[in-house]
C-alpha atoms as a PDB file:
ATOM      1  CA  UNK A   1      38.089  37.565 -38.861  1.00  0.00           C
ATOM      2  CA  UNK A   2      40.496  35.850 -41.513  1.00  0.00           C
ATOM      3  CA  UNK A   3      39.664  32.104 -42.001  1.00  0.00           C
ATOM      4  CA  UNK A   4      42.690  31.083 -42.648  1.00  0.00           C
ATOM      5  CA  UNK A   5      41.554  27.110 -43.824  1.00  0.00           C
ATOM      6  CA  UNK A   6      38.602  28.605 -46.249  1.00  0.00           C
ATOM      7  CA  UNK A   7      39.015  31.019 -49.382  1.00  0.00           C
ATOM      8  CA  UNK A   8      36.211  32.941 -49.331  1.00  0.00           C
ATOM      9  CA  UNK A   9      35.899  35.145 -52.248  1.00  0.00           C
ATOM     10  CA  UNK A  10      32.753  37.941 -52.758  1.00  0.00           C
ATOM     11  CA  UNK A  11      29.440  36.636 -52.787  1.00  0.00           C
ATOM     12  CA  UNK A  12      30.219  32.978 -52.337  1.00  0.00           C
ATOM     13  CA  UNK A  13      28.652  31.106 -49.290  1.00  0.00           C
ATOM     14  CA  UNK A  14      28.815  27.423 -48.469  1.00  0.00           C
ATOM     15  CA  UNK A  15      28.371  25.379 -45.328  1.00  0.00           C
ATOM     16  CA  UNK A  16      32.237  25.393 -44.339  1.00  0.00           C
ATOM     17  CA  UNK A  17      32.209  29.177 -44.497  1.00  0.00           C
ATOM     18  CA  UNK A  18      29.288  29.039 -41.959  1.00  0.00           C
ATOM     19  CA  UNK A  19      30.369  26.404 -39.470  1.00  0.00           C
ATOM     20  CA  UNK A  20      34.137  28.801 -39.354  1.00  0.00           C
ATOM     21  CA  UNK A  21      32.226  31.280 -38.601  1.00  0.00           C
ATOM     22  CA  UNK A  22      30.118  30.120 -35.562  1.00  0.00           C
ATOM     23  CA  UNK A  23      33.078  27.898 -34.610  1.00  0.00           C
ATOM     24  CA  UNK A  24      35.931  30.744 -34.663  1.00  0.00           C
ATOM     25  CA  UNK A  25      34.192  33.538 -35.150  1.00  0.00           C
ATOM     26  CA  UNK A  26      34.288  36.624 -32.683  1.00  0.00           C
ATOM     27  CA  UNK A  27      30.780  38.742 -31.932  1.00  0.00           C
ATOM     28  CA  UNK A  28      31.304  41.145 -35.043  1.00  0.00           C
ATOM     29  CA  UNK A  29      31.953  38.326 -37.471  1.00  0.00           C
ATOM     30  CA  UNK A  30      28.428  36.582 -36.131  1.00  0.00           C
ATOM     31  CA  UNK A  31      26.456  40.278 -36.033  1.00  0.00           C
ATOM     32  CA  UNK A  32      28.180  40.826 -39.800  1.00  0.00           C
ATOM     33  CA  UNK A  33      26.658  37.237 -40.896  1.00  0.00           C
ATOM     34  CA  UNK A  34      23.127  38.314 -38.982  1.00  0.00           C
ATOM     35  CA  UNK A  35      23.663  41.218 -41.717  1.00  0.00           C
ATOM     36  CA  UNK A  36      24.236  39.494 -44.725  1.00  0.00           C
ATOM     37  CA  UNK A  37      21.862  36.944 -44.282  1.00  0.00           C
ATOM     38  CA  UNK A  38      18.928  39.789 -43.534  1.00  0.00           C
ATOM     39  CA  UNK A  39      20.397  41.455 -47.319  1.00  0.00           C
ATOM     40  CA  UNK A  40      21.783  38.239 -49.299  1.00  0.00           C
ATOM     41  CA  UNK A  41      20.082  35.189 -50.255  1.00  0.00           C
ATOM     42  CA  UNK A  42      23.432  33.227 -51.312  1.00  0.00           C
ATOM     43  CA  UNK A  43      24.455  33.711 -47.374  1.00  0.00           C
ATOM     44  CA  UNK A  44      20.698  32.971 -46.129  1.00  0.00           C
ATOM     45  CA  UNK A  45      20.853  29.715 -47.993  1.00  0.00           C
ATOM     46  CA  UNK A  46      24.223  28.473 -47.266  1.00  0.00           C
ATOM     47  CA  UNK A  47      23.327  28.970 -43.282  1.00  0.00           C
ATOM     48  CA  UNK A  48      20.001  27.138 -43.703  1.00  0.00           C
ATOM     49  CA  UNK A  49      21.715  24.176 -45.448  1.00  0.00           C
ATOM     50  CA  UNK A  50      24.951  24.592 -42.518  1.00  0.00           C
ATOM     51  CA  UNK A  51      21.963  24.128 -39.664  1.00  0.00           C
ATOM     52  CA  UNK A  52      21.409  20.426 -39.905  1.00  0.00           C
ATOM     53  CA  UNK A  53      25.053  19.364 -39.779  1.00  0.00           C
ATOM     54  CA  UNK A  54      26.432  21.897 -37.126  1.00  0.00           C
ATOM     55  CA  UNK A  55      27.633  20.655 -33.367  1.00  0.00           C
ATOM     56  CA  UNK A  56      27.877  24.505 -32.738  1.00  0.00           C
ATOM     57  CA  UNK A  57      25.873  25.599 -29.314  1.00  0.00           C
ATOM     58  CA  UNK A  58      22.990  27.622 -29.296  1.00  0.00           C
ATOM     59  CA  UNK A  59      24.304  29.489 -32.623  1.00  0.00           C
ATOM     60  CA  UNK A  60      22.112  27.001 -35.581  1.00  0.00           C
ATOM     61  CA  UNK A  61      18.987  27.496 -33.771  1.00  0.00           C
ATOM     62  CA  UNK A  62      19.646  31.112 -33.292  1.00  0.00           C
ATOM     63  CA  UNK A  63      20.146  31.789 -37.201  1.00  0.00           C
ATOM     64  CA  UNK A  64      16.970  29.030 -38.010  1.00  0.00           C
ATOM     65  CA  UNK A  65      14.576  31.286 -35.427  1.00  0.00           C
ATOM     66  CA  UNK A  66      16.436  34.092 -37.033  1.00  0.00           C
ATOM     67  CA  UNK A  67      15.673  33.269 -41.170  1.00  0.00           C
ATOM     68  CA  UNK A  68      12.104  31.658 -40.214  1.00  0.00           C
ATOM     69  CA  UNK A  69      11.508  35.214 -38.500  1.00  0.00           C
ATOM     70  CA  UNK A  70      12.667  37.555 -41.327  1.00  0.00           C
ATOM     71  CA  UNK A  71      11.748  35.381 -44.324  1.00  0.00           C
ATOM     72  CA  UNK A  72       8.100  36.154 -43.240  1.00  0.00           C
ATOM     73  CA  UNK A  73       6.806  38.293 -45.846  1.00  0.00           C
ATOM     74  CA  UNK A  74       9.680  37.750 -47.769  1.00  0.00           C
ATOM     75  CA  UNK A  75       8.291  34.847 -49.988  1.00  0.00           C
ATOM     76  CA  UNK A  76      10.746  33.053 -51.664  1.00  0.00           C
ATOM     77  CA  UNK A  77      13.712  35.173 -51.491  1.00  0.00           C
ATOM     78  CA  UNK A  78      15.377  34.042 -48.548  1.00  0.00           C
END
């Protein structure tokens, strides 16, 4: 999906590209953020920090289960 009111370049994650994503996004743009956050700690941390300040349904506590679930083991990469 193209977000339009966000430039995302390579490897750069913030909360705004997060909330556009579980406010706009379609099914493949959430499964290809379940993705990166399992590989990349940039997008990992951006969605932990985007959890506290999203209205979103059901999709923050999905990705906080999510991270709490895979970051076991993990230490502190994630």
């Amino acid at each position: 999906m193209e977000h339009r009111h966000i430039n995302i370049k390579d490897n750069e994650w913030n909360i705004a590209v997060v909330h556009s994503i579980w406010e706009r996004g379609l099914e493949q743009d959430i499964r290809a953020l379940i993705r990166e956050v399992k590989i990349n700690p940039k997008a990992a941390d951006a969605v932990r920090r985007a959890i506290p300040y999203s209205k979103v349904y059901g999709w923050p506590k999905f990705f906080r289960l999510y991270i709490e679930k895979i970051s076991v083991g993990l230490g502190d990469r994630l």
